[in-house]
C-alpha atoms as a PDB file:
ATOM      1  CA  UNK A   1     -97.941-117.653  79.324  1.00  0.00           C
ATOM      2  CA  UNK A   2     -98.932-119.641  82.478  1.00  0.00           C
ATOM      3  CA  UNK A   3     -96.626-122.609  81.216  1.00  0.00           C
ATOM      4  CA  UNK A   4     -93.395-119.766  81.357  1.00  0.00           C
ATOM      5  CA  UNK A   5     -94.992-119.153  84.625  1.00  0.00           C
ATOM      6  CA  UNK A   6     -94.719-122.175  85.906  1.00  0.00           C
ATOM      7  CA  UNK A   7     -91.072-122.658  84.528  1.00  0.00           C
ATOM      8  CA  UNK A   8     -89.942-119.988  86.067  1.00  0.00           C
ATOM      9  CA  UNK A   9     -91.418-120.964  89.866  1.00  0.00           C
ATOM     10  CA  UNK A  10     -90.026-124.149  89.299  1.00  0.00           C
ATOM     11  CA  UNK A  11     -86.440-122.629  88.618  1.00  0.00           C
ATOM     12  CA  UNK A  12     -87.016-120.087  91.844  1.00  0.00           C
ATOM     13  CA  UNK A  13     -87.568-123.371  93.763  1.00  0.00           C
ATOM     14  CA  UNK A  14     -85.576-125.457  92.390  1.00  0.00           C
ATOM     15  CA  UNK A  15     -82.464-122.169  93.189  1.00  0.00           C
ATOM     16  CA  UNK A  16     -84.065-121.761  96.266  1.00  0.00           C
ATOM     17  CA  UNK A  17     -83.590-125.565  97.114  1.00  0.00           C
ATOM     18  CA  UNK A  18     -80.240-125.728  96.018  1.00  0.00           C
ATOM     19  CA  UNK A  19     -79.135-122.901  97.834  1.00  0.00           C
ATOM     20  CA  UNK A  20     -80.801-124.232 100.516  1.00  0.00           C
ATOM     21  CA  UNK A  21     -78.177-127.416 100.245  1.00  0.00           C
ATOM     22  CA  UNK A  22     -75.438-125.448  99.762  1.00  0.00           C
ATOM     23  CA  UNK A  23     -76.140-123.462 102.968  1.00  0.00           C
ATOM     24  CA  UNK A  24     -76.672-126.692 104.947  1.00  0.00           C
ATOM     25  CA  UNK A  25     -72.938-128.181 103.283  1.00  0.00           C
ATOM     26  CA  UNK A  26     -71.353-125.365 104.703  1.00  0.00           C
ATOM     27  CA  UNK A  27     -72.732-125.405 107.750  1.00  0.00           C
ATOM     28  CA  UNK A  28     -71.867-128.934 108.650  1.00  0.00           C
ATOM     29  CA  UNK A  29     -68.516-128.257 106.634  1.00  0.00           C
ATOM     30  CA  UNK A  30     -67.986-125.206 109.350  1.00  0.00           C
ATOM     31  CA  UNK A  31     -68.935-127.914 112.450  1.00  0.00           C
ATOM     32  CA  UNK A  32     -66.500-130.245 110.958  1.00  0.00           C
ATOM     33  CA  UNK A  33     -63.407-127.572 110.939  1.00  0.00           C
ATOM     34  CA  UNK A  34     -64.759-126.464 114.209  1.00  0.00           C
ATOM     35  CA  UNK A  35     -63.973-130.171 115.419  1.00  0.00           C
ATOM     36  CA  UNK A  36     -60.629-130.550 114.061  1.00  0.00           C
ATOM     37  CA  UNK A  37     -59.381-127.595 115.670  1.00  0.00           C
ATOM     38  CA  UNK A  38     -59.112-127.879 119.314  1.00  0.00           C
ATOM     39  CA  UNK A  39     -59.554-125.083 121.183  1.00  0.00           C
ATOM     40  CA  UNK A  40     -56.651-123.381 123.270  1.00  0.00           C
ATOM     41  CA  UNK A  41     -57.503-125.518 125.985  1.00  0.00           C
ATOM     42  CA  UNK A  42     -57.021-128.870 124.430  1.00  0.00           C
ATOM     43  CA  UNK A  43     -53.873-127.381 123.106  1.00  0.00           C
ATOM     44  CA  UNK A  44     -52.559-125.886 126.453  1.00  0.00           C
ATOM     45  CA  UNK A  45     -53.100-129.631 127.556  1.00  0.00           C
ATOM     46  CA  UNK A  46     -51.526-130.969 124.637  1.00  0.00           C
ATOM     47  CA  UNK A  47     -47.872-128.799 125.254  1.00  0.00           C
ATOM     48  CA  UNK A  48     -47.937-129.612 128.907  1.00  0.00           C
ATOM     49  CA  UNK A  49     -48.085-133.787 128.759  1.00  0.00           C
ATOM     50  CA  UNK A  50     -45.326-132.915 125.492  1.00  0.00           C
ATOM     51  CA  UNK A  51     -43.636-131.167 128.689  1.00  0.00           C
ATOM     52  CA  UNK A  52     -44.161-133.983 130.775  1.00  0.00           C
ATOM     53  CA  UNK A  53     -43.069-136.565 128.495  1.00  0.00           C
ATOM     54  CA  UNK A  54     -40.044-135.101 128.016  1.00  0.00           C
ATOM     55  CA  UNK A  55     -38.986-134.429 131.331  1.00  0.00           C
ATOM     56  CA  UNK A  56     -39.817-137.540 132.319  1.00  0.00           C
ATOM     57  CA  UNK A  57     -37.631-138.420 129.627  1.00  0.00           C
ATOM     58  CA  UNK A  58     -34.554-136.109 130.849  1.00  0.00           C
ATOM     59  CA  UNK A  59     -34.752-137.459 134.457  1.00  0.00           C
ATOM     60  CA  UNK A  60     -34.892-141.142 133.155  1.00  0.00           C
ATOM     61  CA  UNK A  61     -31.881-140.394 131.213  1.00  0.00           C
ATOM     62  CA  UNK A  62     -29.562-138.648 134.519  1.00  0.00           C
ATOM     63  CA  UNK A  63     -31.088-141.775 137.226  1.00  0.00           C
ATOM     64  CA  UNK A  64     -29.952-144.601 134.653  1.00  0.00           C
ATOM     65  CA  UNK A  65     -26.714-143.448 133.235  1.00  0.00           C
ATOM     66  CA  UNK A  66     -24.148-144.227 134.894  1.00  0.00           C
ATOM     67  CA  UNK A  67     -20.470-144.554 134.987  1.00  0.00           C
ATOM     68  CA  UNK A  68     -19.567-147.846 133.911  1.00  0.00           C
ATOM     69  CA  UNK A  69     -16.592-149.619 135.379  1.00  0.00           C
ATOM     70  CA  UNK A  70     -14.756-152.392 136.963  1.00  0.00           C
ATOM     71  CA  UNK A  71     -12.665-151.058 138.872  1.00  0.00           C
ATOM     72  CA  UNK A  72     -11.455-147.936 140.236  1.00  0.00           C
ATOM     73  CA  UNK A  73      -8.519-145.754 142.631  1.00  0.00           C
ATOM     74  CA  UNK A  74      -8.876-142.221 143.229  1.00  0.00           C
ATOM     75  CA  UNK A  75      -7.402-139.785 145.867  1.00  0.00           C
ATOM     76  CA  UNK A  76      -9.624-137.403 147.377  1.00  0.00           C
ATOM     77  CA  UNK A  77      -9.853-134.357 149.871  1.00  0.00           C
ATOM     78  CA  UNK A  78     -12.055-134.624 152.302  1.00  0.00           C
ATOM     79  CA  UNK A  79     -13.323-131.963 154.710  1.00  0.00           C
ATOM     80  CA  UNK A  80     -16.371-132.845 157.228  1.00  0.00           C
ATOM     81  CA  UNK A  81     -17.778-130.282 159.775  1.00  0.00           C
ATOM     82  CA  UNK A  82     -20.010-131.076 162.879  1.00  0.00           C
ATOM     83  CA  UNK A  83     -22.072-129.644 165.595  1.00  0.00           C
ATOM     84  CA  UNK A  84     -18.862-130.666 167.692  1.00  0.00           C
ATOM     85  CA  UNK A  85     -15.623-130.656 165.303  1.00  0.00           C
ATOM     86  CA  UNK A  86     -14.350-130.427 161.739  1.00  0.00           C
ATOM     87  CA  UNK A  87     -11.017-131.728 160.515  1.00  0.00           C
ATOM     88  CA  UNK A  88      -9.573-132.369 156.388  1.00  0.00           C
ATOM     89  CA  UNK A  89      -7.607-135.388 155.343  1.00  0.00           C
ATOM     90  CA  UNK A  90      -6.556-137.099 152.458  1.00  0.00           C
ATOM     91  CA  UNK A  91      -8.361-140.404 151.372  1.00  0.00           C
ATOM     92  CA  UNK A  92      -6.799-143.003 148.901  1.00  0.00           C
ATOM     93  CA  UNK A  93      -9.577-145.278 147.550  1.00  0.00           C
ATOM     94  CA  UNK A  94      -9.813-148.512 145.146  1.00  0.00           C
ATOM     95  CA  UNK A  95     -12.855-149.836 144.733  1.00  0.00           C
ATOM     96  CA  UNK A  96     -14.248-153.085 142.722  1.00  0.00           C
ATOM     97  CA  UNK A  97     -17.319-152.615 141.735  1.00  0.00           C
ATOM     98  CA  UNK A  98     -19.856-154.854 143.569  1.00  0.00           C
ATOM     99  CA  UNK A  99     -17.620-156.417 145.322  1.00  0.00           C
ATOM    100  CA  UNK A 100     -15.734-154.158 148.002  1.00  0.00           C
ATOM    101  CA  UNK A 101     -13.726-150.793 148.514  1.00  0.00           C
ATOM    102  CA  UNK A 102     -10.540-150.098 150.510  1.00  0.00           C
ATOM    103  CA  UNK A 103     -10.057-146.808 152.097  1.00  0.00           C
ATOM    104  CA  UNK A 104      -7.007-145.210 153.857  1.00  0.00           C
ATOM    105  CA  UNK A 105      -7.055-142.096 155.185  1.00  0.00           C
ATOM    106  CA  UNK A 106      -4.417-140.133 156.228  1.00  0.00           C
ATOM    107  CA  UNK A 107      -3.945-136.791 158.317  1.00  0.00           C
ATOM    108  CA  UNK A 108      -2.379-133.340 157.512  1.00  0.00           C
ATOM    109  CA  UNK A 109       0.868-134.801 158.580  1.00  0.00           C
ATOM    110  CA  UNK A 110       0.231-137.845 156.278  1.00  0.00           C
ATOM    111  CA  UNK A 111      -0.041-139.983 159.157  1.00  0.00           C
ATOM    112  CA  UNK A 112      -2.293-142.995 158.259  1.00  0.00           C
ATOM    113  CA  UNK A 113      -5.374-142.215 161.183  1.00  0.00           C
ATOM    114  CA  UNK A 114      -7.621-145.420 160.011  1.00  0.00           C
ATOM    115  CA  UNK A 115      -8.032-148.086 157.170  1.00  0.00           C
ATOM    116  CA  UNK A 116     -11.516-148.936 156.129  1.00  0.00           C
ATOM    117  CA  UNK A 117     -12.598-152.121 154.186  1.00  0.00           C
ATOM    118  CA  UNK A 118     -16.354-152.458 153.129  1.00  0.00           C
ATOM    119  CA  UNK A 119     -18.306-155.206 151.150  1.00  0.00           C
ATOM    120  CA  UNK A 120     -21.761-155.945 151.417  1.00  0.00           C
ATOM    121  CA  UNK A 121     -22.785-156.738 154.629  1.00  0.00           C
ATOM    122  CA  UNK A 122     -19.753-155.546 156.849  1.00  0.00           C
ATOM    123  CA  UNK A 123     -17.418-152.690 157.527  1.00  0.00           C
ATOM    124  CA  UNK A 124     -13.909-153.274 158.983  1.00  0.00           C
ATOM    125  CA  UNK A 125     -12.113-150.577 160.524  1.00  0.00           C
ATOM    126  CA  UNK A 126      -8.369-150.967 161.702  1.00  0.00           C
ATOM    127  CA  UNK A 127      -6.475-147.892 163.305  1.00  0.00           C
ATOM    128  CA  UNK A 128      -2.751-148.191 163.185  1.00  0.00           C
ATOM    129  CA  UNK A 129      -1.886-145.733 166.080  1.00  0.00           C
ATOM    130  CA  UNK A 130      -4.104-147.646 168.636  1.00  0.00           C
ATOM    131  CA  UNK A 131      -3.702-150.720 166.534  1.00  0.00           C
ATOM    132  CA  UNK A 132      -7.222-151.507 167.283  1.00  0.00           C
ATOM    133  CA  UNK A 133      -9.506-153.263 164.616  1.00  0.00           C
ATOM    134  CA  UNK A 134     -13.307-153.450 164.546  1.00  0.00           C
ATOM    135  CA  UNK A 135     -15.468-155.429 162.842  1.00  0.00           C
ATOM    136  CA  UNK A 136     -19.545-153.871 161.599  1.00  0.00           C
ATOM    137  CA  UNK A 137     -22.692-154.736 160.191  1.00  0.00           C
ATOM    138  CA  UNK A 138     -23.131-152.216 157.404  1.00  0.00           C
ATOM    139  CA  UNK A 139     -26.057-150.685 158.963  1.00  0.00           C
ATOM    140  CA  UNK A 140     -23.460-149.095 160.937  1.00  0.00           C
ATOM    141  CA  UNK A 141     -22.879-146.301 158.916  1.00  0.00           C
ATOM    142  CA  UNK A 142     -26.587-145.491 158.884  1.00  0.00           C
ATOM    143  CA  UNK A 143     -25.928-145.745 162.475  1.00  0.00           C
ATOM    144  CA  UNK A 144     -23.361-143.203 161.864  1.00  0.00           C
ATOM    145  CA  UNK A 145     -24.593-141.052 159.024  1.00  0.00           C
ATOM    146  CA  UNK A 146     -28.281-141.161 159.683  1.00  0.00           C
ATOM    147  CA  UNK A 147     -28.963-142.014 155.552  1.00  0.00           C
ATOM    148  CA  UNK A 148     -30.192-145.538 155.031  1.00  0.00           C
ATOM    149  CA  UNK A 149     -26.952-146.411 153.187  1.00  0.00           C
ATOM    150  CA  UNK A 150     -26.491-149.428 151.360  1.00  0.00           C
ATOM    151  CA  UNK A 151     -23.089-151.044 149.365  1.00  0.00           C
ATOM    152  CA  UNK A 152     -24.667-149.764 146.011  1.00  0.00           C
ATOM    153  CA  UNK A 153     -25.372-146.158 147.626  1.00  0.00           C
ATOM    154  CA  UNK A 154     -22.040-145.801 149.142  1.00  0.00           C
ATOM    155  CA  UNK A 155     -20.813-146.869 145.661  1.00  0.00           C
ATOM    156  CA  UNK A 156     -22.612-144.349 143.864  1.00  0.00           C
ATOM    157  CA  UNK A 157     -21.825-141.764 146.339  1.00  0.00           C
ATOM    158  CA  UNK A 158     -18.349-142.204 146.072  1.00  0.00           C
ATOM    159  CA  UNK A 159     -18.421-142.658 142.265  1.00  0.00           C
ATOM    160  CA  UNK A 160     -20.920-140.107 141.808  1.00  0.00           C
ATOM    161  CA  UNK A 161     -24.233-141.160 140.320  1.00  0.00           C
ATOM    162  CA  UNK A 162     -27.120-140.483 141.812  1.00  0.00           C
ATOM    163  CA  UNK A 163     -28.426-142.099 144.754  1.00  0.00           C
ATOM    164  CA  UNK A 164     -32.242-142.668 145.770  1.00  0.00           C
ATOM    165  CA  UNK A 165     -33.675-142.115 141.986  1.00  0.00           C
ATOM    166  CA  UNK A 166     -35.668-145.477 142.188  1.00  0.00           C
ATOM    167  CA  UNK A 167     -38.697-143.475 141.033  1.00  0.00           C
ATOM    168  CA  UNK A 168     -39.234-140.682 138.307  1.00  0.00           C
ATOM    169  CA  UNK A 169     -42.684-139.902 139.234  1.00  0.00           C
ATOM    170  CA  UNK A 170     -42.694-136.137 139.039  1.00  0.00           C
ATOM    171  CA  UNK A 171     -45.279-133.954 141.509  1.00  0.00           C
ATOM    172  CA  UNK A 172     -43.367-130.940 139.859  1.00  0.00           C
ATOM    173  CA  UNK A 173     -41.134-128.452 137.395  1.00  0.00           C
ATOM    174  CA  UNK A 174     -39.848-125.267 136.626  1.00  0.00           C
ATOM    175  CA  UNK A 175     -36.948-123.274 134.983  1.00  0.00           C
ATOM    176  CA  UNK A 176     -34.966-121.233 137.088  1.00  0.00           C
ATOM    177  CA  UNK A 177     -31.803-119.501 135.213  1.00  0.00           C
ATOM    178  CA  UNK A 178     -32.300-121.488 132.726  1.00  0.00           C
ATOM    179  CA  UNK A 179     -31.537-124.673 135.140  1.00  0.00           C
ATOM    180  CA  UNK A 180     -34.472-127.077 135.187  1.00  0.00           C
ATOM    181  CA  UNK A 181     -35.800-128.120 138.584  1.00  0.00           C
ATOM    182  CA  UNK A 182     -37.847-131.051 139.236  1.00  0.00           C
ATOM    183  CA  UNK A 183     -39.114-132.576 142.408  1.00  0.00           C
ATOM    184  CA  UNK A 184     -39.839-136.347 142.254  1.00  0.00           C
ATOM    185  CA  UNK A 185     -41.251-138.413 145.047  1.00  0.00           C
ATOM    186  CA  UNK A 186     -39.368-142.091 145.804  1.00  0.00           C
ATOM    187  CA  UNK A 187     -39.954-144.487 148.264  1.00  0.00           C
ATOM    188  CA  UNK A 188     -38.318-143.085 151.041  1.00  0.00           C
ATOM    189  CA  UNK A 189     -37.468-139.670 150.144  1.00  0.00           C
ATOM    190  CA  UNK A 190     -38.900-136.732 147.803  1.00  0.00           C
ATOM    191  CA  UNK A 191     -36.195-135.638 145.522  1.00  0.00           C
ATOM    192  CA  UNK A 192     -35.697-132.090 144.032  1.00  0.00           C
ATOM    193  CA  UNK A 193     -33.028-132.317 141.408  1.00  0.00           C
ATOM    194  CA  UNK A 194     -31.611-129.269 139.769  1.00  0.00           C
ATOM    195  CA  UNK A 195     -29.494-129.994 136.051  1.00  0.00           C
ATOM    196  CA  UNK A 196     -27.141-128.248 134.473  1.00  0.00           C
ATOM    197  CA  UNK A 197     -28.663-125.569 131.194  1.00  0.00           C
ATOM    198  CA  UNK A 198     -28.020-128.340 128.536  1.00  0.00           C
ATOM    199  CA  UNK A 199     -29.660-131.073 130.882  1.00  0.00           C
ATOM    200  CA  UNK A 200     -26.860-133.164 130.776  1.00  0.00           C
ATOM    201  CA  UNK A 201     -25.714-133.361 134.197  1.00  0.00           C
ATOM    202  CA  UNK A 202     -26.955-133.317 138.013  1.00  0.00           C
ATOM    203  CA  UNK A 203     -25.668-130.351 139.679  1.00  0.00           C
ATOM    204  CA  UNK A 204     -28.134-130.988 142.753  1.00  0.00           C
ATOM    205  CA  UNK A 205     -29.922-133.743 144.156  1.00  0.00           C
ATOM    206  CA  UNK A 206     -31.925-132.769 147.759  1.00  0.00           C
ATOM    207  CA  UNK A 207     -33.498-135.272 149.378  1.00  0.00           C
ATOM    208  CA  UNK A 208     -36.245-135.207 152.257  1.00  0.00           C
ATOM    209  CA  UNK A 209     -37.596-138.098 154.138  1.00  0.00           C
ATOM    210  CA  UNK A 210     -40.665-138.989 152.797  1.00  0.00           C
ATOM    211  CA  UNK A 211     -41.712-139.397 156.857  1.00  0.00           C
ATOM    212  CA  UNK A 212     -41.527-135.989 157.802  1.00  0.00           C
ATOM    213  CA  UNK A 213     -41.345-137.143 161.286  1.00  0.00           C
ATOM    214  CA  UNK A 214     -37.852-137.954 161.080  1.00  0.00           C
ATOM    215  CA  UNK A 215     -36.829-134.335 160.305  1.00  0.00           C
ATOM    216  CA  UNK A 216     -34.005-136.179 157.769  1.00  0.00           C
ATOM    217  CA  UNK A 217     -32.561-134.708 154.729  1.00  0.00           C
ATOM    218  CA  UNK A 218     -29.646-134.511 152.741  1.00  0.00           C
ATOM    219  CA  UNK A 219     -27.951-132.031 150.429  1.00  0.00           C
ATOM    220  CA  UNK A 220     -25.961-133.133 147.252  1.00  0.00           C
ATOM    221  CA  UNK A 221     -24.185-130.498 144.838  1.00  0.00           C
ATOM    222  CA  UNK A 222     -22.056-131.865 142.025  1.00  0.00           C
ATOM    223  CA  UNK A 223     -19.520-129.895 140.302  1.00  0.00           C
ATOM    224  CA  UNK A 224     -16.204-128.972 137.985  1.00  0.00           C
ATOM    225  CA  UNK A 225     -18.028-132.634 136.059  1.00  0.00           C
ATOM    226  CA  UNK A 226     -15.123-134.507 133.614  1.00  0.00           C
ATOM    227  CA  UNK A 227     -16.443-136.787 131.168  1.00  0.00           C
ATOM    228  CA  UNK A 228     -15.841-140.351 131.759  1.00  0.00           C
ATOM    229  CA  UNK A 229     -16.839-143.191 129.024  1.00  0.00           C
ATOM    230  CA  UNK A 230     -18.766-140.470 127.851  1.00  0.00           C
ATOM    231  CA  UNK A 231     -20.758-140.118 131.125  1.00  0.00           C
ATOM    232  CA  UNK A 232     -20.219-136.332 133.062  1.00  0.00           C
ATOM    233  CA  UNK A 233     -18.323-137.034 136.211  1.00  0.00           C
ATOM    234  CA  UNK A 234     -18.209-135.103 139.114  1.00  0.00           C
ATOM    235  CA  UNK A 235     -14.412-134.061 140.767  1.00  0.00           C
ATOM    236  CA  UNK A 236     -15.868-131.594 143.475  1.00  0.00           C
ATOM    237  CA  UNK A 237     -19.367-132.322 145.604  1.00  0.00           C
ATOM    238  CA  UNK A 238     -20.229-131.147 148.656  1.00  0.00           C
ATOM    239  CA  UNK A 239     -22.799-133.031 151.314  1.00  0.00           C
ATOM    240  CA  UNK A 240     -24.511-131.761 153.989  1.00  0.00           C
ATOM    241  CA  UNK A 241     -27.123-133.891 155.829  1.00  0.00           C
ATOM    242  CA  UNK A 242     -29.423-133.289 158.872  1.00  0.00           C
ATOM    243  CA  UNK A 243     -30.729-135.884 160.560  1.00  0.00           C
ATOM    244  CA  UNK A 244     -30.488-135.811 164.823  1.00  0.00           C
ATOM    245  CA  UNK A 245     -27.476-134.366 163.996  1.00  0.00           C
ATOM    246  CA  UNK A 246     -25.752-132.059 161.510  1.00  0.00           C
ATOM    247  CA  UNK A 247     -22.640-133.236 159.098  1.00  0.00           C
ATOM    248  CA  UNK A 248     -21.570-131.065 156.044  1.00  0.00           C
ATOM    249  CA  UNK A 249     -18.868-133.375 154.005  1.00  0.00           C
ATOM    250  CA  UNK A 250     -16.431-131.610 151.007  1.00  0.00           C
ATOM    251  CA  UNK A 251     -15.101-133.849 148.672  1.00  0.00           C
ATOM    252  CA  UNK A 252     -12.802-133.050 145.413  1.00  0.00           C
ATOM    253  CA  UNK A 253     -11.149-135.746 143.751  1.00  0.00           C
ATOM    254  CA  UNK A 254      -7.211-135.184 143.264  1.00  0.00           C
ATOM    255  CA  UNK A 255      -6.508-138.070 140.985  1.00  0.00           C
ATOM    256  CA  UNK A 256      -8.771-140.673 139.640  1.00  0.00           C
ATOM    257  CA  UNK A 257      -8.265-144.020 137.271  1.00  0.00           C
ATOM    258  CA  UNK A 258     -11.102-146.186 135.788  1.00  0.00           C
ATOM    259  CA  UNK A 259     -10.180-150.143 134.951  1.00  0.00           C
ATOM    260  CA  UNK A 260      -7.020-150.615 135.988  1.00  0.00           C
ATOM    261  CA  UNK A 261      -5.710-153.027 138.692  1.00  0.00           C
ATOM    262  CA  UNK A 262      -6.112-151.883 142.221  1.00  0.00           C
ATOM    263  CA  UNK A 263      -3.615-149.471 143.950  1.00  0.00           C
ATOM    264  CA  UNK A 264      -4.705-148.713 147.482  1.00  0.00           C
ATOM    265  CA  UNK A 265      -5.253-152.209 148.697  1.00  0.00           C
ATOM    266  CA  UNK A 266      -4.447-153.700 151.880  1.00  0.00           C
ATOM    267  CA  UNK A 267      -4.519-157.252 154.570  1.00  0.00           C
ATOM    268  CA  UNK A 268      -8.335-157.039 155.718  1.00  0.00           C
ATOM    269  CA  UNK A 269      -8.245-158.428 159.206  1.00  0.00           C
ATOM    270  CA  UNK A 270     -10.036-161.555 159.870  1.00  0.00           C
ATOM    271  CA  UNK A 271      -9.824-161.149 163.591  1.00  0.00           C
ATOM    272  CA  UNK A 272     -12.379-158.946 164.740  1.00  0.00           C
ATOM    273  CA  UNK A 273     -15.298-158.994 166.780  1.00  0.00           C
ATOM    274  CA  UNK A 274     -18.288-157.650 164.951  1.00  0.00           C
ATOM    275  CA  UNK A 275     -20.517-154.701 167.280  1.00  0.00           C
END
């Protein structure tokens, strides 16, 4: 009798044991599944550098592509507005790329008012009626135009990629109407850039100075975009920059032809004396 006894304590202890065990294996199977699913925190974290990445992603993609060319004629619009006048005229433009870009603009009476040639490092300006001709360093029209302009920003401008993108390092985003905004901040200016709903194309780059002392900004809205070696090109923007002064600048492209041999050319003076 006490040998059953026995036998059956031993069972009760050896149950008791194992369900000990098994109660232990769960627990530390429970920590384990606790540790492989993050919390909503880590997850909340996760989505937003996903966000991040892709953005980052989008925004590389509209500062790098760009229209790719050799050369290029176009004839454009133009309406500018100051504190002190506003005026339209037509502009006929050929440009090679890197190199230089003739411009001829002509009143509403399509009276040629003034021929611009600009490379590099100068700006030449003849005007037939006077029959006067001046020669300029290129900071000139930063002079002018208050934007630190240089040959590849005027290119860019004209051609219409962005300009001032040299960094993608974003403080900020948001949707609004389903456009996606984004403010970056470059070496000179902070950039708020506003894309089209499939993220394809820049519909508006704003720029402030990055010194807020110099009360500069500028204004760029792109629009009615035609795609170009399967890059979206913009026929209508409009520019408005305040600086010391205020200019607002309309531009819509009439005509416009990619690689073919120059058009609007013309005799760049060599006589001129350089201001």
């Amino acid at each position: 009798m006490r040998i059953v006894k026995n036998s059956i304590y031993l069972i009760l202890i050896l149950l008791s044991v194992a369900c000990s065990n098994v109660k232990k294996v769960q627990v530390i199977q429970d920590a384990l599944t606790l540790k492989v699913l993050p919390d909503a925190a880590a997850l909340a974290e996760k989505a937003r550098l996903d966000s991040v990445l892709m953005i980052e992603g989008i925004v590389h993609n509209i500062a790098h592509t760009k229209i790719a060319f050799k050369t290029m004629n176009a004839k454009l619009k133009m309406d500018y507005e100051t504190s002190k006048d506003k005026d339209s005229y037509i502009a006929n433009l050929s440009i090679r790329k890197d190199s230089g870009m003739y411009i001829t603009i002509r009143g509403a009476m399509g009276v040629i008012g003034l021929k611009a040639f600009i490379n590099k490092d100068s700006i030449f300006l003849t005007f037939p009626l006077s029959k006067k001709t001046e020669r300029h360093p290129l900071s000139y029209l930063q002079e002018v135009i208050k934007i630190p302009l240089n040959y590849q920003t005027i290119q860019d401008l004209i051609v219409g990629n962005p300009i001032f993108m040299d960094s993608v390092d974003i403080i900020s985003y948001k949707v609004v109407n389903e456009r996606l905004q984004v403010s970056l901040v470059g070496k000179l200016f902070k950039n708020l850039i506003i894309l089209s709903e499939d993220n394809t194309k820049l519909v508006q780059l704003k720029l402030d100075d990055v010194d807020a002392a110099k009360h500069r900004t500028c204004d760029i809205n792109y629009s009615q975009h035609s795609l170009v070696n399967n890059v979206q090109f913009p026929l209508y923007r409009t520019i408005s920059i305040n600086a010391q002064t205020k200019l607002d600048i309309g531009m819509e492209i009439k005509e416009f032809y990619f690689d073919e041999p120059l058009k609007y050319t013309f005799s760049v003076p060599k006589i001129g004396r350089r201001k």
